[in-house]
N, C-alpha and C. Protein backbone atom coordinates (compact mmCIF):
# COMPACT_ATOMS: atom_id res chain seq x y z
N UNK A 1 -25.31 2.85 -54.86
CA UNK A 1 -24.45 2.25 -53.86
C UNK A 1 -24.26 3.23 -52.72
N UNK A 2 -24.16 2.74 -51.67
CA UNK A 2 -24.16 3.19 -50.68
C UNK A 2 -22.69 4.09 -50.21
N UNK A 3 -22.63 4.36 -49.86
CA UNK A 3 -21.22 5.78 -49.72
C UNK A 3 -20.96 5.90 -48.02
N UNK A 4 -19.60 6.42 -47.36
CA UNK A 4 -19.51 6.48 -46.36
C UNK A 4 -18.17 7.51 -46.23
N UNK A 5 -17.80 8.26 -45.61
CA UNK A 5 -16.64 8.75 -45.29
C UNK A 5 -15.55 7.96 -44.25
N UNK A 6 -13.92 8.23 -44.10
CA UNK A 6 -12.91 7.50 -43.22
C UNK A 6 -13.85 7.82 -42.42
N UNK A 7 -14.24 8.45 -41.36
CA UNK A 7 -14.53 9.38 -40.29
C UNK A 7 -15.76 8.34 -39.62
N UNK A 8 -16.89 8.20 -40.66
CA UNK A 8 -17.74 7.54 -40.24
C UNK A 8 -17.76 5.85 -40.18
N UNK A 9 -16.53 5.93 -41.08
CA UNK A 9 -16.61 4.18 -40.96
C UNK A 9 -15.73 3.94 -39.61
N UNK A 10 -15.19 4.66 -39.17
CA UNK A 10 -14.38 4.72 -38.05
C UNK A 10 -15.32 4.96 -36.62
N UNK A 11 -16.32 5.40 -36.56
CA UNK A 11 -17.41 5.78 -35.45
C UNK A 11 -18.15 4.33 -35.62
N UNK A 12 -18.57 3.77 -36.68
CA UNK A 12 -19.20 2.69 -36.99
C UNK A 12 -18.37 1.01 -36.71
N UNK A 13 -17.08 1.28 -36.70
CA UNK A 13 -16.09 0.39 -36.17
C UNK A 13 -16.16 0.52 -34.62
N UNK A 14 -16.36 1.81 -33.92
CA UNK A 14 -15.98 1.96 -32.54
C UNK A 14 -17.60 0.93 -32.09
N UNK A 15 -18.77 0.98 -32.69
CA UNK A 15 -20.18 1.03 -32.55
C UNK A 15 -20.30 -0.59 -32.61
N UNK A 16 -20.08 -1.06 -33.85
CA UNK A 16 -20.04 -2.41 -34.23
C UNK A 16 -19.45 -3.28 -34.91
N UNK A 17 -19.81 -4.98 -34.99
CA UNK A 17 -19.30 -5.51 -35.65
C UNK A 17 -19.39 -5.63 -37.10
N UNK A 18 -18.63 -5.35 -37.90
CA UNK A 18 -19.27 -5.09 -38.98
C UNK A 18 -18.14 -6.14 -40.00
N UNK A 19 -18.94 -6.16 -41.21
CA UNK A 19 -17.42 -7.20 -42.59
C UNK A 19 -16.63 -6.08 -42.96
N UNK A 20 -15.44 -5.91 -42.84
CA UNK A 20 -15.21 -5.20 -43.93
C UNK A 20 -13.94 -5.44 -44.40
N UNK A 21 -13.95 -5.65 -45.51
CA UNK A 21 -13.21 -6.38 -46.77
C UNK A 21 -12.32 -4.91 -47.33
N UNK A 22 -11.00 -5.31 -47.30
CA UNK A 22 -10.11 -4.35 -48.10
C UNK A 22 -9.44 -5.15 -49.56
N UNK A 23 -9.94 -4.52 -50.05
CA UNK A 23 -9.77 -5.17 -51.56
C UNK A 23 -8.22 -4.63 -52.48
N UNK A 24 -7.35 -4.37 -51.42
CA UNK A 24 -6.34 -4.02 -52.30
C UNK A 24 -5.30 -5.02 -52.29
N UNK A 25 -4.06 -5.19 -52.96
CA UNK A 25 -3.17 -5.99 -53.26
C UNK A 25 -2.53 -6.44 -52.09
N UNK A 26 -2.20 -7.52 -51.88
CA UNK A 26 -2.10 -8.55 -50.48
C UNK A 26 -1.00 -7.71 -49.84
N UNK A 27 -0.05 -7.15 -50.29
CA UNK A 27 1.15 -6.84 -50.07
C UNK A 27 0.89 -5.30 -49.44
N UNK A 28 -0.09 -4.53 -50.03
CA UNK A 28 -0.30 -3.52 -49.23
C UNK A 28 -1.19 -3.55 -48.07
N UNK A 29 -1.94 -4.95 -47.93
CA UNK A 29 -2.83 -5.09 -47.07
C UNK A 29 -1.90 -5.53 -45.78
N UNK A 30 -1.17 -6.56 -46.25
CA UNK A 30 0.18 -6.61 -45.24
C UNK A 30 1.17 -5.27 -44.92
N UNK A 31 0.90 -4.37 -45.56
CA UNK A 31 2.33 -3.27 -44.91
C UNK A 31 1.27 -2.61 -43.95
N UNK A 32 -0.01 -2.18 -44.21
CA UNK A 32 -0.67 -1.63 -43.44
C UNK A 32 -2.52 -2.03 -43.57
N UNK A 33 -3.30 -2.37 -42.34
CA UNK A 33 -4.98 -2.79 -42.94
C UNK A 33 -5.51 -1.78 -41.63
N UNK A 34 -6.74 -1.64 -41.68
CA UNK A 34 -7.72 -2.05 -40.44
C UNK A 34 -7.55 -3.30 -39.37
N UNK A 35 -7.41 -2.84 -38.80
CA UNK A 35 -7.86 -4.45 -37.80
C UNK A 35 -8.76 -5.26 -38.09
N UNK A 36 -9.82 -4.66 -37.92
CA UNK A 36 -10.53 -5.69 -38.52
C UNK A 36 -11.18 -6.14 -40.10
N UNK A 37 -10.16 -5.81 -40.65
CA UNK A 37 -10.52 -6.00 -42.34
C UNK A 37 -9.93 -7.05 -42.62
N UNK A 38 -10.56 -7.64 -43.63
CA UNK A 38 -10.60 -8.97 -44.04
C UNK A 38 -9.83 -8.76 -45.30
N UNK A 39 -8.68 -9.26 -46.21
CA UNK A 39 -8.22 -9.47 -47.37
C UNK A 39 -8.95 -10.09 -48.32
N UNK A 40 -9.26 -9.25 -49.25
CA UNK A 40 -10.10 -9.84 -50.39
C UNK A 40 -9.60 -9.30 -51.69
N UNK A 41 -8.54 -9.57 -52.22
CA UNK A 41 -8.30 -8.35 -53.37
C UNK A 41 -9.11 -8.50 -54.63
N UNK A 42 -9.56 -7.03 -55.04
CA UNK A 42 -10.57 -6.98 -56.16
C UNK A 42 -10.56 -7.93 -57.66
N UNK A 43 -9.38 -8.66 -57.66
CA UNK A 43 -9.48 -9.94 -58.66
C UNK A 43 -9.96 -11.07 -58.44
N UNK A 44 -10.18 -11.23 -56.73
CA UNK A 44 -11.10 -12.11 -56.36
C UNK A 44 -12.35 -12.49 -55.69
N UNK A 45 -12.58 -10.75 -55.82
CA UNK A 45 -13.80 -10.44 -54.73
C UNK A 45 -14.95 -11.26 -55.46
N UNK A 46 -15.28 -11.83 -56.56
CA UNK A 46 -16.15 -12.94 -57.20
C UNK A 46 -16.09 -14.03 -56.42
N UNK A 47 -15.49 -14.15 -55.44
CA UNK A 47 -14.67 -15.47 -54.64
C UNK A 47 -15.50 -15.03 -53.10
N UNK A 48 -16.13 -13.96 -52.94
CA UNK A 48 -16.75 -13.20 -51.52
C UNK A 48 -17.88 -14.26 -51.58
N UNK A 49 -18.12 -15.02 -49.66
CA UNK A 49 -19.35 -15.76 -49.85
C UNK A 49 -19.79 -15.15 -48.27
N UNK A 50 -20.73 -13.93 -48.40
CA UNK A 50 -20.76 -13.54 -47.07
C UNK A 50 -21.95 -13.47 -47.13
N UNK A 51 -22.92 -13.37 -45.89
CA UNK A 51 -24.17 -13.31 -45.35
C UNK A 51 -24.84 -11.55 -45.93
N UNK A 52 -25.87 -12.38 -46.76
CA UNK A 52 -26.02 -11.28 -47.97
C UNK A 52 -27.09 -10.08 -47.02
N UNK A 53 -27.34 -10.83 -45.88
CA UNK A 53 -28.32 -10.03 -44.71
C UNK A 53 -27.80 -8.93 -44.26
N UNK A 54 -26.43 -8.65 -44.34
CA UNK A 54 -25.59 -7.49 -43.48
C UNK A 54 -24.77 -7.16 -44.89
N UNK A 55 -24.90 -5.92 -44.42
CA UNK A 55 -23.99 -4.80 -45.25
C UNK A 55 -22.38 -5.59 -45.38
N UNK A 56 -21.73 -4.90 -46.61
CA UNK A 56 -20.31 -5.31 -46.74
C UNK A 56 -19.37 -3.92 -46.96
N UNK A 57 -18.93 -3.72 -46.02
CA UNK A 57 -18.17 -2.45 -46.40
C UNK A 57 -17.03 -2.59 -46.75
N UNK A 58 -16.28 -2.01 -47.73
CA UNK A 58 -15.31 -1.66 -48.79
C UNK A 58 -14.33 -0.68 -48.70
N UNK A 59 -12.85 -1.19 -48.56
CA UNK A 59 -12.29 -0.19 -48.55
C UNK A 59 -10.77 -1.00 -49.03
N UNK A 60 -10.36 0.37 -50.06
CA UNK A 60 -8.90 0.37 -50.89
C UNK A 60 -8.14 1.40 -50.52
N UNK A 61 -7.10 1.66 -51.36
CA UNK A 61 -6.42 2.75 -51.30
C UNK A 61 -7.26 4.30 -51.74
N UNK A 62 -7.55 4.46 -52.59
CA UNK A 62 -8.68 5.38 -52.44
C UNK A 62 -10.02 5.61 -52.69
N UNK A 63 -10.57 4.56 -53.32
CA UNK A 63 -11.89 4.61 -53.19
C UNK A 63 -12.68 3.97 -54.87
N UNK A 64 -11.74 3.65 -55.69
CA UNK A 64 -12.02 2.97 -57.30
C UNK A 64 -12.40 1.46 -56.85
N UNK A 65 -11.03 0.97 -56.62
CA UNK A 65 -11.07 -0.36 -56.86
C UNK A 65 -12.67 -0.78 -55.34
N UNK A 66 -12.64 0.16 -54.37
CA UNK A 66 -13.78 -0.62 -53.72
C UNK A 66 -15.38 -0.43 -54.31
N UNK A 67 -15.21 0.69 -54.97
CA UNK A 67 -16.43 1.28 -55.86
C UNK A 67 -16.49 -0.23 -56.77
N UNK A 68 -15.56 -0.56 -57.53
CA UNK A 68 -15.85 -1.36 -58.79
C UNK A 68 -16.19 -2.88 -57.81
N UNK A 69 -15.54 -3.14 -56.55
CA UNK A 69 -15.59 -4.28 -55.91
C UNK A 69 -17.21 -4.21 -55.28
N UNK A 70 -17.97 -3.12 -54.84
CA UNK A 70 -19.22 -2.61 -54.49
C UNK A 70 -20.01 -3.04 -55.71
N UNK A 71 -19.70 -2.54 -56.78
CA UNK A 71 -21.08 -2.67 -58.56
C UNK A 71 -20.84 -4.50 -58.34
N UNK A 72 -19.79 -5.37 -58.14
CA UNK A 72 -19.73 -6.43 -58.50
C UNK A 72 -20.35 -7.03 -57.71
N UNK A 73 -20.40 -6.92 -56.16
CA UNK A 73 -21.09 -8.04 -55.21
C UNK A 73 -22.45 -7.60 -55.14
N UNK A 74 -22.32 -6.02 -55.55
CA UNK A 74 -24.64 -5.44 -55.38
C UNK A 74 -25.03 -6.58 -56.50
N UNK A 75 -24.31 -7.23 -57.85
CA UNK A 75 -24.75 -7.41 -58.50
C UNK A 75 -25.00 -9.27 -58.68
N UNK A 76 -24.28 -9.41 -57.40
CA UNK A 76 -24.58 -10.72 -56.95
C UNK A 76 -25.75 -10.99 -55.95
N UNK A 77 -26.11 -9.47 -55.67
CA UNK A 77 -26.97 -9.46 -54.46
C UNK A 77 -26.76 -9.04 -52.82
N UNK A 78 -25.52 -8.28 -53.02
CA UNK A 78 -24.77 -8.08 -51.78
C UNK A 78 -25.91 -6.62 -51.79
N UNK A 79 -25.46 -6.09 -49.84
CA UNK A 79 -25.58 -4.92 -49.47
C UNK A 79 -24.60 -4.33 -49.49
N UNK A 80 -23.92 -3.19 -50.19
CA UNK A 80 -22.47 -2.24 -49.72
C UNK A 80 -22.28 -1.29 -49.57
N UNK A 81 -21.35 -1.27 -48.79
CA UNK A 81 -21.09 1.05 -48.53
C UNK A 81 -19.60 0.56 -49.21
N UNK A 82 -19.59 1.77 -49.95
CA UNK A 82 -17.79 1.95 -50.19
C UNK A 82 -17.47 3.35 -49.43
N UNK A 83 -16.47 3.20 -49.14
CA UNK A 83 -15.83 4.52 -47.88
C UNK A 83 -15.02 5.37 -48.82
N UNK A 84 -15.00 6.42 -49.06
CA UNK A 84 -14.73 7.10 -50.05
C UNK A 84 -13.12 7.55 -49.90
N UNK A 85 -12.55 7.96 -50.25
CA UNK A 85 -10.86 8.09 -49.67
C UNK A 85 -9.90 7.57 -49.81
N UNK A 86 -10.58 5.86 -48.92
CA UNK A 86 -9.62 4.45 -48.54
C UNK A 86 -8.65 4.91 -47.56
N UNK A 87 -7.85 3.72 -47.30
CA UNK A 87 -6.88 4.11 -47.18
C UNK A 87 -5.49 5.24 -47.13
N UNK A 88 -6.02 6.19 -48.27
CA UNK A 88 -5.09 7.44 -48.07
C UNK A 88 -5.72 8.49 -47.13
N UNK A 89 -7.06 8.22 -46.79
CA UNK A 89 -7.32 9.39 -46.07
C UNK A 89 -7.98 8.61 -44.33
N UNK A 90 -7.53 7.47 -44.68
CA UNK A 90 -7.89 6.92 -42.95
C UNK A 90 -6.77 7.28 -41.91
N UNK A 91 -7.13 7.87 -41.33
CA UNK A 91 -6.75 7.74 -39.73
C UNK A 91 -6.47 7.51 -38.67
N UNK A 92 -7.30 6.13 -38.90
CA UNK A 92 -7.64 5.72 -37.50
C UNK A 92 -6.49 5.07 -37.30
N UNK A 93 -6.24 3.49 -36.16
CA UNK A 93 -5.57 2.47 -36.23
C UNK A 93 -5.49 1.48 -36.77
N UNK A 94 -4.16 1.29 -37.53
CA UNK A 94 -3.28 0.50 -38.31
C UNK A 94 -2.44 -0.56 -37.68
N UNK A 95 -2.92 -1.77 -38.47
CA UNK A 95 -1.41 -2.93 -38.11
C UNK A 95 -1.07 -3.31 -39.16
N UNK A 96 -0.17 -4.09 -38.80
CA UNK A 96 0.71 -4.93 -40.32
C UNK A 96 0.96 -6.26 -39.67
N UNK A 97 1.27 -6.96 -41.20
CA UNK A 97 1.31 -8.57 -40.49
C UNK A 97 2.92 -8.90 -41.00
């Protein structure tokens, strides 16, 4: 599986459009996400129906639950980077809903 650091998924956000799915519990995805991350929490990422042509990048609080959410969709046939860290070590800009 493919691997990425905060740092670079953040240069790669400035660069393009990309999926990326935060797989943690709705409630933390609401206190704080990415902008452009999509809510998917890892009990339902079996429930992901995305364009298997483009990468799916992954990101949690630190880097398990998107690893285990990464083995599950490669194994549906997905492409994925998981960003190693998550959430505790991102940086960049944050909203809440």
């Amino acid at each position: 599986m493919e691997q990425m650091t905060t740092d670079q998924l953040e240069e790669t956000l400035a660069q393009n459009t990309i999926t990326l799915v935060d797989v943690r519990d709705r409630g933390d995805f609401e206190a704080r996400h990415i902008a452009q991350a999509q809510s998917l929490p890892l009990s339902q990422i079996d429930t992901f129906d995305g364009d298997q042509a483009e990468k799916v990048y992954l990101i949690c609080t630190s880097g398990n639950r998107s690893r285990q959410a990464a083995a599950i969709l490669e194994a549906r046939g997905y492409q994925t980077v998981n960003v190693l860290g998550g959430m505790n070590v991102w940086t960049g800009e944050t909203v809440a809903e």
